[in-house]
Protein backbone atom coordinates (compact mmCIF):
# COMPACT_ATOMS: atom_id res chain seq x y z
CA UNK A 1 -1.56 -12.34 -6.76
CA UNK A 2 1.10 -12.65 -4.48
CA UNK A 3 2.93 -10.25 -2.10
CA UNK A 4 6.02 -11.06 -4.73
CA UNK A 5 3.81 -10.02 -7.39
CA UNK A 6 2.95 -6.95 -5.85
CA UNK A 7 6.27 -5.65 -5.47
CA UNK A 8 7.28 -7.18 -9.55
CA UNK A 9 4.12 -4.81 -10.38
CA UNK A 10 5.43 -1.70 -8.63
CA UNK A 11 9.22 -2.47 -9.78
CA UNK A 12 7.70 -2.62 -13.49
CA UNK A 13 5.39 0.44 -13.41
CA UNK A 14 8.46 2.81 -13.80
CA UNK A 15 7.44 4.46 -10.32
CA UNK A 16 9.69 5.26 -6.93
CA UNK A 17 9.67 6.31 -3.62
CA UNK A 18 9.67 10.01 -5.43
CA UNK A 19 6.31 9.16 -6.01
CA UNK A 20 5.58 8.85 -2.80
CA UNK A 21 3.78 11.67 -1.18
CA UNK A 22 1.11 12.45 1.41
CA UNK A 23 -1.79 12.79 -1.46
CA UNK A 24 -0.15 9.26 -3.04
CA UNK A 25 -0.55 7.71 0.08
CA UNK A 26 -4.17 9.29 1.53
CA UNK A 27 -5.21 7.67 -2.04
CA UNK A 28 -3.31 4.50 -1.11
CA UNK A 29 -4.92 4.07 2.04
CA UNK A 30 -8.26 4.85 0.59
CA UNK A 31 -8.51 2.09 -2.26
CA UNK A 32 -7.47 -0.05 0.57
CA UNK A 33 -10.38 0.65 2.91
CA UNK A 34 -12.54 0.16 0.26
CA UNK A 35 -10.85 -3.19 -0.83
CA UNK A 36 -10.96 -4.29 3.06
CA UNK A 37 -14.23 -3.00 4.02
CA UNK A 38 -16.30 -5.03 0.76
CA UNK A 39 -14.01 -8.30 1.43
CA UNK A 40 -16.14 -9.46 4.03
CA UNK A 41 -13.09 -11.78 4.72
CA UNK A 42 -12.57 -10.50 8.74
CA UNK A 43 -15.48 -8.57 10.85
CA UNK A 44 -14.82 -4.36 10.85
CA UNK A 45 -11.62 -4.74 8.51
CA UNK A 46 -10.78 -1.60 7.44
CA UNK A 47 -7.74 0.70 7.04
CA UNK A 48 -6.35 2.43 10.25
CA UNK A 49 -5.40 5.98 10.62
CA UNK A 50 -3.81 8.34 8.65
CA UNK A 51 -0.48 6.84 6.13
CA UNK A 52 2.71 7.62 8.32
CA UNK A 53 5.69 8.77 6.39
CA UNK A 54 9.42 9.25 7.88
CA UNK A 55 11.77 11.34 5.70
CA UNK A 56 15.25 11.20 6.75
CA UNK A 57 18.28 12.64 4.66
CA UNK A 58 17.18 11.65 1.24
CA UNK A 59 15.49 8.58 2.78
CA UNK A 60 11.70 7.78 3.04
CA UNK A 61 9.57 5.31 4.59
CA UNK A 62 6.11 5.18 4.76
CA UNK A 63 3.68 3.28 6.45
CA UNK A 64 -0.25 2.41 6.05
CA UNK A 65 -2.25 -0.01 8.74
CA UNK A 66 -5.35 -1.70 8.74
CA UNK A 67 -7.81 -3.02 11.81
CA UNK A 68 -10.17 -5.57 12.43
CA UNK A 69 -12.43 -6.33 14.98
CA UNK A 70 -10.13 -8.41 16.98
CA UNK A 71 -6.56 -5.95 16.55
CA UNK A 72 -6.23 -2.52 16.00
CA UNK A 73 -3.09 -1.83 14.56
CA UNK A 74 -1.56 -4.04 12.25
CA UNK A 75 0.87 -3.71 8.75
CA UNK A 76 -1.20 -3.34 5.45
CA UNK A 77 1.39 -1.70 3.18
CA UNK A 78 4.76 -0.72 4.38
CA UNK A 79 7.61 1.48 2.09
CA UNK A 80 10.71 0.99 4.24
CA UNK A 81 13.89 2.96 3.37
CA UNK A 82 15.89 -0.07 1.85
CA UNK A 83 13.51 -0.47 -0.98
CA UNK A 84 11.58 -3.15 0.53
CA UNK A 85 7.75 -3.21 0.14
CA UNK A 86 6.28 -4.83 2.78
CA UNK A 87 2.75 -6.37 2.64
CA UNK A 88 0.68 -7.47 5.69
CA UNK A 89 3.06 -9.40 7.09
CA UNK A 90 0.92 -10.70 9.62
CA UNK A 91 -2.25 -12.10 7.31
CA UNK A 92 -2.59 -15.45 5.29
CA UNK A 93 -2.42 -15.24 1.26
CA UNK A 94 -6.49 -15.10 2.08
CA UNK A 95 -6.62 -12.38 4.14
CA UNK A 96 -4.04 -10.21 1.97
CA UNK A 97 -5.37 -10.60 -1.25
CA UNK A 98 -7.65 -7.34 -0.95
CA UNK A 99 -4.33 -5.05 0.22
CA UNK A 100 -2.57 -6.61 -3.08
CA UNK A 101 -5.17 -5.72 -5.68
CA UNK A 102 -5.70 -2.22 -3.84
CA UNK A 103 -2.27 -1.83 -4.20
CA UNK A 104 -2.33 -3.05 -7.56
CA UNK A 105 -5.29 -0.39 -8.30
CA UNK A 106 -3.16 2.30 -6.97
CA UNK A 107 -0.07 2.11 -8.85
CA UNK A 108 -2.69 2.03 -12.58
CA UNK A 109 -4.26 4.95 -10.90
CA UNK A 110 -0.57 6.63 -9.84
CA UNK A 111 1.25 5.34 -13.38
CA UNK A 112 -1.75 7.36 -14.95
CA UNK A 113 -1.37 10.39 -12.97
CA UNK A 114 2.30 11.01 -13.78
CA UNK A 115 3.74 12.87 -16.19
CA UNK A 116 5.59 11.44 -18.65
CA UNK A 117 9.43 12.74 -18.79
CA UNK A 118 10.83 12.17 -22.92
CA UNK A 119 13.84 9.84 -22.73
């Protein structure tokens, strides 16, 4: 999968940034540490801290990070305010594959959780 992929996947489930909440995210953030943690791809990676989210006006962002042995701070899944989902910039198509199929695991797990409005 690529990081183009990703965001296809997300743009196709039907979900938005109104989706996005502090339990969404927590969740997020957990599938990835799991994903990262059993990739044995990079020594200690894991996900970092709690998922940051910035509301202004009607606006959102929200950010999640991940850590390694050798950084401690660096993007794993970013929701910035234009739209834009950002996926570890920073890592190699390697090295991201385990944030992408988290994040694909998430949005089944989110699209499933939803209720269903009648159109």
């Amino acid at each position: 999968m690529t990081r183009d992929d990703a965001r296809a996947y997300w743009a196709a489930s039907g979900l938005t940034y109104a989706d996005l909440t502090g339990h969404s995210l927590k969740g997020l953030r957990k599938i990835i540490d799991a994903a990262l943690r059993s990739s044995g791809l990079i020594e200690g990676y894991r996900a970092a801290g709690a998922p940051r989210i910035t509301r202004i006006g009607t606006g959102i962002a929200a950010e999640i990070y991940c850590r390694a042995y050798y950084f401690d701070r660096r993007e794993a899944v970013t929701f910035n305010r234009d739209g834009f989902i950002g996926f570890a910039g920073w890592a190699d198509e390697k090295n991201v594959q385990p944030i992408l199929s988290a994040f694909r695991a998430w949005v089944d797990e989110l699209k499933s959780a939803a209720p269903r409005v009648a159109r």
